[in-house]
PDB file of N, CA and C in Angstrom:
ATOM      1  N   UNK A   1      17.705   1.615   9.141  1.00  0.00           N
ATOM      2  CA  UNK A   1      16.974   1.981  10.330  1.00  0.00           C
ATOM      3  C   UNK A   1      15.843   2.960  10.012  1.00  0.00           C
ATOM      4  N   UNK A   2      16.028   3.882   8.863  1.00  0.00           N
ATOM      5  CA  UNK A   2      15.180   4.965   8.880  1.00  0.00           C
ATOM      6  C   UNK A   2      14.033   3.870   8.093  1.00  0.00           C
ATOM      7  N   UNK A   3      13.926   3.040   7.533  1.00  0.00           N
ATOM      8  CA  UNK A   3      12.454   2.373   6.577  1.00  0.00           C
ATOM      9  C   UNK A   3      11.653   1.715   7.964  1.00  0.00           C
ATOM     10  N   UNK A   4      12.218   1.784   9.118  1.00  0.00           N
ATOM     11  CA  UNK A   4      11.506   1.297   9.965  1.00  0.00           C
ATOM     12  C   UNK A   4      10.578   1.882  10.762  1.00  0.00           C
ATOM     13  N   UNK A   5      10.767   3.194  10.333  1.00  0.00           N
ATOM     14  CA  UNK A   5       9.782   4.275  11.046  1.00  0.00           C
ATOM     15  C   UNK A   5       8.896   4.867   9.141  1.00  0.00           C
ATOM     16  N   UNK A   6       9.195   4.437   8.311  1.00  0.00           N
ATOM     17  CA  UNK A   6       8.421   4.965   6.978  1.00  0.00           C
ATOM     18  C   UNK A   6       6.853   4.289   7.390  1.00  0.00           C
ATOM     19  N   UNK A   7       5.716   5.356   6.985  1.00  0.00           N
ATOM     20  CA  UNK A   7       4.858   5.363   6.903  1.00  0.00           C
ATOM     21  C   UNK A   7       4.165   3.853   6.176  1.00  0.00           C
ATOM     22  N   UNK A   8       3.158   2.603   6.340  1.00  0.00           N
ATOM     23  CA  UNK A   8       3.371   1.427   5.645  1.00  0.00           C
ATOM     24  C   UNK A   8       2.349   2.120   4.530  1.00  0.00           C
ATOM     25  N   UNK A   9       0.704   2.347   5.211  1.00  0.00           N
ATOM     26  CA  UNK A   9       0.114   2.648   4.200  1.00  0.00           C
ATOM     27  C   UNK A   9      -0.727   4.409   4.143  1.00  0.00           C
ATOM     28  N   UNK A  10      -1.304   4.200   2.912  1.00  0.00           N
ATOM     29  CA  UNK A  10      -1.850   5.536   2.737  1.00  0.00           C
ATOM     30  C   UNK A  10      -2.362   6.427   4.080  1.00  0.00           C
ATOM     31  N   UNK A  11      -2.892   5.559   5.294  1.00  0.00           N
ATOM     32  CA  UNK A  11      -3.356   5.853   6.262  1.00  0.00           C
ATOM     33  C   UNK A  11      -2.280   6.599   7.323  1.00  0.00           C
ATOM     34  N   UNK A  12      -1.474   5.892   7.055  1.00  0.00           N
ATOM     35  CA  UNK A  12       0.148   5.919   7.782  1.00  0.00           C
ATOM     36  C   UNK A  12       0.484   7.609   7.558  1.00  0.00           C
ATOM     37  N   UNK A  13       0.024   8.064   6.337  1.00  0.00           N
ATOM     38  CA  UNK A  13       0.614   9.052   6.387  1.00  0.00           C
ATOM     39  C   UNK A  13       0.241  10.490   6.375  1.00  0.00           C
ATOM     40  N   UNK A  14       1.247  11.366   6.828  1.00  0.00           N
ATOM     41  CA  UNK A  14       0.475  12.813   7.190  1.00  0.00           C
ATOM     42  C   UNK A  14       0.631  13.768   6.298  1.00  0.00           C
ATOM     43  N   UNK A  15      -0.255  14.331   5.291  1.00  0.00           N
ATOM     44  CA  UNK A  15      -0.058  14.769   4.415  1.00  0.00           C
ATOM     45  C   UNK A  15      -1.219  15.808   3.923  1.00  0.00           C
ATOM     46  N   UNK A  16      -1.349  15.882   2.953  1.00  0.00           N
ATOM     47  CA  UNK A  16      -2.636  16.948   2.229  1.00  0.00           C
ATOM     48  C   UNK A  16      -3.573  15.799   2.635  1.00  0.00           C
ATOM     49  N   UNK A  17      -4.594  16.277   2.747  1.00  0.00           N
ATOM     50  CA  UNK A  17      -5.906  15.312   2.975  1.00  0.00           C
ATOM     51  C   UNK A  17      -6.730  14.917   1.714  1.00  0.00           C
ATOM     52  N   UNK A  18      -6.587  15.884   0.592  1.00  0.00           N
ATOM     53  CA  UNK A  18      -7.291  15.999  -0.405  1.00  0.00           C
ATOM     54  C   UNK A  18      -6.544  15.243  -1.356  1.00  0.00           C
ATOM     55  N   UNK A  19      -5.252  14.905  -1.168  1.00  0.00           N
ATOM     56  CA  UNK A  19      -4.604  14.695  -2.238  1.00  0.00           C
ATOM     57  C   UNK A  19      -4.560  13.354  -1.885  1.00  0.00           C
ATOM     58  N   UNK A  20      -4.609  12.946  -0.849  1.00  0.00           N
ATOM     59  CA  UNK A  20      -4.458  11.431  -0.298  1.00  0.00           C
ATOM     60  C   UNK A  20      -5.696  10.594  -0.615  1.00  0.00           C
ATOM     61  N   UNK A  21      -6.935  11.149  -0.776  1.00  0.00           N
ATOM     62  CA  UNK A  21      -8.354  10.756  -0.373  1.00  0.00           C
ATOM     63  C   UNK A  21      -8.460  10.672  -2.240  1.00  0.00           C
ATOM     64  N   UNK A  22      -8.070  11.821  -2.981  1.00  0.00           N
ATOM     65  CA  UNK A  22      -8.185  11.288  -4.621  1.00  0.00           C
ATOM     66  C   UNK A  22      -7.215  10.382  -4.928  1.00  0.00           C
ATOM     67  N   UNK A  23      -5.946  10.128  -4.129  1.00  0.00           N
ATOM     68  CA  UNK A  23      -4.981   8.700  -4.967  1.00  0.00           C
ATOM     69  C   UNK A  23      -6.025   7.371  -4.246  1.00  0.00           C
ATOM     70  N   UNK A  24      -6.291   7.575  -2.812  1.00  0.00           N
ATOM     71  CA  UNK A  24      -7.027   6.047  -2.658  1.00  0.00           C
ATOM     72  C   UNK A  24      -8.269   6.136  -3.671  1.00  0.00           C
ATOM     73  N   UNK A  25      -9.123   6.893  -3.818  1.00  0.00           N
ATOM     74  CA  UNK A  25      -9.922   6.780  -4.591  1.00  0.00           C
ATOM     75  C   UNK A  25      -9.810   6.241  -6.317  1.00  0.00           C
ATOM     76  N   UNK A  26      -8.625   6.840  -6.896  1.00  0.00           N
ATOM     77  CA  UNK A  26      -7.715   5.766  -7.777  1.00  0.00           C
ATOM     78  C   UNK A  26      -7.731   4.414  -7.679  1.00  0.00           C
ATOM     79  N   UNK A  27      -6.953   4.544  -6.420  1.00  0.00           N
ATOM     80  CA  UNK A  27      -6.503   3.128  -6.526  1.00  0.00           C
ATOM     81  C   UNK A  27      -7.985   2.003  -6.318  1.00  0.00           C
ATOM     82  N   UNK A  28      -9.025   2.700  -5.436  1.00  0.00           N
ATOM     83  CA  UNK A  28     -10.316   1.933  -5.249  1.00  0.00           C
ATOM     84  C   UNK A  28     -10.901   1.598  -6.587  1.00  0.00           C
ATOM     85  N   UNK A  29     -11.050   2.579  -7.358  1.00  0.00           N
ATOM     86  CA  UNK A  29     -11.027   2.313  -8.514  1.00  0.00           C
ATOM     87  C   UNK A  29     -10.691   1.532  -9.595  1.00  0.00           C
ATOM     88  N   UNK A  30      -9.479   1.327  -9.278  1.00  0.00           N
ATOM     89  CA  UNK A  30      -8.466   0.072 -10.046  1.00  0.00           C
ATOM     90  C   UNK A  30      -7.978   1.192 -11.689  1.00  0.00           C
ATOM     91  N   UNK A  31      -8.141   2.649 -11.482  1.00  0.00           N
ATOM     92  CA  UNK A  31      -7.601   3.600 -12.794  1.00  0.00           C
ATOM     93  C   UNK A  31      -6.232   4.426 -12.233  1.00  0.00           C
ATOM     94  N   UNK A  32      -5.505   3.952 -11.703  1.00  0.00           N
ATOM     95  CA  UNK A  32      -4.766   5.053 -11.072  1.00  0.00           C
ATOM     96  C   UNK A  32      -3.719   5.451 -12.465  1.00  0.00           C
ATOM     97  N   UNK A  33      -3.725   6.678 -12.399  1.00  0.00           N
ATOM     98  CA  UNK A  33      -3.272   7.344 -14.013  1.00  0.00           C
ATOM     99  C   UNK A  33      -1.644   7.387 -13.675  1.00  0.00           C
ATOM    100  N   UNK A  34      -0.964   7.730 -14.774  1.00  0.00           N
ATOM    101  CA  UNK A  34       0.242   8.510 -14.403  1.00  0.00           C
ATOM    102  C   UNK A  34       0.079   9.539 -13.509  1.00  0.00           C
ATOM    103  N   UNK A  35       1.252   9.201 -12.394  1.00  0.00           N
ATOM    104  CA  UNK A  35       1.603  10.155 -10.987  1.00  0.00           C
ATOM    105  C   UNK A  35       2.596  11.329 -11.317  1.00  0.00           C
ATOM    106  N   UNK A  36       3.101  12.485 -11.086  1.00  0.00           N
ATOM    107  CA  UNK A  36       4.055  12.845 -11.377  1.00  0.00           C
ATOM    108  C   UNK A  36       4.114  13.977  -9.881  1.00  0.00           C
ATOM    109  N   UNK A  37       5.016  13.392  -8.844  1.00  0.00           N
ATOM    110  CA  UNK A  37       5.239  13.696  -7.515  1.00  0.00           C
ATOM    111  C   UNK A  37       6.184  14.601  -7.315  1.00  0.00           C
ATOM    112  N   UNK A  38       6.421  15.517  -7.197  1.00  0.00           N
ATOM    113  CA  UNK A  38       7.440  16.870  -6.611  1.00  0.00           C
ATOM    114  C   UNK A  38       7.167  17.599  -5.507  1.00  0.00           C
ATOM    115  N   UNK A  39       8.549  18.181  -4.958  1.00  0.00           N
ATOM    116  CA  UNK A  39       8.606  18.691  -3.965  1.00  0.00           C
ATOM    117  C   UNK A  39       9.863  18.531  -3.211  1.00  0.00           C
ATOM    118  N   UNK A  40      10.254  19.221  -2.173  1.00  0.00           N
ATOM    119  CA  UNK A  40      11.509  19.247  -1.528  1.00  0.00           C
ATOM    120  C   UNK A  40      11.406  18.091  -1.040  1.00  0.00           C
ATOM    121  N   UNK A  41      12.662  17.548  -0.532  1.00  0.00           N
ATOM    122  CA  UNK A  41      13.302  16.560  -0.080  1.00  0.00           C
ATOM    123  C   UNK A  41      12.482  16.302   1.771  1.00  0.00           C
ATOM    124  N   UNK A  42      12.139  14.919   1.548  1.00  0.00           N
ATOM    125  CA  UNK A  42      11.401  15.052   3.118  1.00  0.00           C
ATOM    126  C   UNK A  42       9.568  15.417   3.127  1.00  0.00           C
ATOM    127  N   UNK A  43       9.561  15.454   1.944  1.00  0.00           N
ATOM    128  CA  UNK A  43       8.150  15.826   1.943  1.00  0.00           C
ATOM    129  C   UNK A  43       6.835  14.545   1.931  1.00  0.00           C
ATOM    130  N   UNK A  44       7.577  13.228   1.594  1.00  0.00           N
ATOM    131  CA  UNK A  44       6.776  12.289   1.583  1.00  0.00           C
ATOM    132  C   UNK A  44       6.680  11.883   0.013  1.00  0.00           C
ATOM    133  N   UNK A  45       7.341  11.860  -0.807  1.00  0.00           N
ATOM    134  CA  UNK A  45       6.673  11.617  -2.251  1.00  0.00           C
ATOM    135  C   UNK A  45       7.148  10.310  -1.998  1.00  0.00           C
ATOM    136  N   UNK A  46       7.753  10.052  -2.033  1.00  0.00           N
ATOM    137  CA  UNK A  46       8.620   8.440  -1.803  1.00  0.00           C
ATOM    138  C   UNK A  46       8.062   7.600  -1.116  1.00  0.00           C
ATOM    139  N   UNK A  47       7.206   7.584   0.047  1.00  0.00           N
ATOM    140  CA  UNK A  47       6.619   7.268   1.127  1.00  0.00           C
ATOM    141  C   UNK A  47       5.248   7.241   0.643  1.00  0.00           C
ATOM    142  N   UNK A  48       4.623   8.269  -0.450  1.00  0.00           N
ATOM    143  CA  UNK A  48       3.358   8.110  -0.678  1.00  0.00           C
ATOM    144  C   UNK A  48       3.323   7.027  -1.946  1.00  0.00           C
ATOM    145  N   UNK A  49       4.111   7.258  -2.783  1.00  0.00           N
ATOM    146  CA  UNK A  49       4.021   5.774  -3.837  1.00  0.00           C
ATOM    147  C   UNK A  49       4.545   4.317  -3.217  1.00  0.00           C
ATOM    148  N   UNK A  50       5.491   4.452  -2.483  1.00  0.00           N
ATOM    149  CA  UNK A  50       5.707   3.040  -1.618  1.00  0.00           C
ATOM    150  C   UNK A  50       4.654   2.461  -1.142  1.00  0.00           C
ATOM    151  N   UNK A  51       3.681   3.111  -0.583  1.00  0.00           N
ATOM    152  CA  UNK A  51       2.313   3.108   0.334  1.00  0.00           C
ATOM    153  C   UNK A  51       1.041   2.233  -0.720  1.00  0.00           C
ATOM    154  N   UNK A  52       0.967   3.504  -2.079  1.00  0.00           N
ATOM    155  CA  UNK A  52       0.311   3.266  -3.078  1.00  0.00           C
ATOM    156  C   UNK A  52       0.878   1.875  -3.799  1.00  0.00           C
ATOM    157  N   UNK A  53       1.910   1.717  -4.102  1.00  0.00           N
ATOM    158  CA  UNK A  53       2.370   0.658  -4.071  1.00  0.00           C
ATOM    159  C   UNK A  53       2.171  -1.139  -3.599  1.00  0.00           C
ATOM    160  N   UNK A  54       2.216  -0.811  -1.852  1.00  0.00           N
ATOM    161  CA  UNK A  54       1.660  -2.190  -1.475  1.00  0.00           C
ATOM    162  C   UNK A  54       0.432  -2.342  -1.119  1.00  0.00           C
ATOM    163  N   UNK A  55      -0.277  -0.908  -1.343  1.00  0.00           N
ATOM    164  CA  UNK A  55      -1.650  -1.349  -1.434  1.00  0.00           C
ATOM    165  C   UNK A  55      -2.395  -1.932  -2.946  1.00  0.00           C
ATOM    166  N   UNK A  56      -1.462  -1.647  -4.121  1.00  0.00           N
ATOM    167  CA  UNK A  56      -1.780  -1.941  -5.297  1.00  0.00           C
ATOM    168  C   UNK A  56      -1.428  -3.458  -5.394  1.00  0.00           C
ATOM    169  N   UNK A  57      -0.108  -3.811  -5.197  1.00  0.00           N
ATOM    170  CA  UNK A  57       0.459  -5.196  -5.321  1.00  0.00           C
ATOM    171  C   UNK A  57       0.169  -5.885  -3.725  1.00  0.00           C
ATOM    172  N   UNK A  58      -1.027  -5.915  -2.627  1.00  0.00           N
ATOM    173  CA  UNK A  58      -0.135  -6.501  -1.867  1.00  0.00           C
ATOM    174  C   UNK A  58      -0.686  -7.888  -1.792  1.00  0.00           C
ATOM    175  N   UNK A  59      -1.039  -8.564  -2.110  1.00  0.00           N
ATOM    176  CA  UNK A  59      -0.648  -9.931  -2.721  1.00  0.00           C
ATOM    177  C   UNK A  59       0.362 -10.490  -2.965  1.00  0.00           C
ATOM    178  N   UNK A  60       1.184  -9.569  -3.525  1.00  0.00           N
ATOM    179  CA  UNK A  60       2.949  -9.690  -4.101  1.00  0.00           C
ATOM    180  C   UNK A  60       3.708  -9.806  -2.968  1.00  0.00           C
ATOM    181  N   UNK A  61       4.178 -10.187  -3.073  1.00  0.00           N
ATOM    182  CA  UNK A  61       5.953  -9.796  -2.194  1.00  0.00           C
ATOM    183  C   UNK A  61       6.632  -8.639  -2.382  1.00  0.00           C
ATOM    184  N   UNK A  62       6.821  -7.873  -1.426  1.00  0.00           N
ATOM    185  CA  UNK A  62       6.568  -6.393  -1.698  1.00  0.00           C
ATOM    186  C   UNK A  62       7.922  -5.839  -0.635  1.00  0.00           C
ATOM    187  N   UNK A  63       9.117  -5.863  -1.196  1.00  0.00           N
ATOM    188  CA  UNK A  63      10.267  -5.562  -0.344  1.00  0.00           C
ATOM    189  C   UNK A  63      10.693  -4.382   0.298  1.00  0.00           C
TER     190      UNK A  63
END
């Protein structure tokens, strides 16, 4: 029940502004480097690579 309220894409979500605007810019790019995401529990790290994710593959089948 809770993946049904998860954020789908980068837009989806509420976060640093600066930090969101340099991963799409990555990913626009097509260089997105090694990520290395921390922080307390609930903060969105999970939600922001899921995001980054089906915007990278979404062509794919993306579960």
């Amino acid at each position: 029940m809770v993946e049904k309220y998860r954020p789908q894409t980068l837009n989806d979500l509420i976060s640093h502004q600066d930090i969101l605007s340099t991963i799409q810019k990555f990913i626009n790019e097509d260089r997105l480097p090694h990520l290395l995401l921390y922080g307390p529990p609930g903060t969105g790290k999970t939600s922001t690579i899921l995001a980054c994710a089906k915007q990278l593959y979404k062509d794919k089948e993306f579960g």
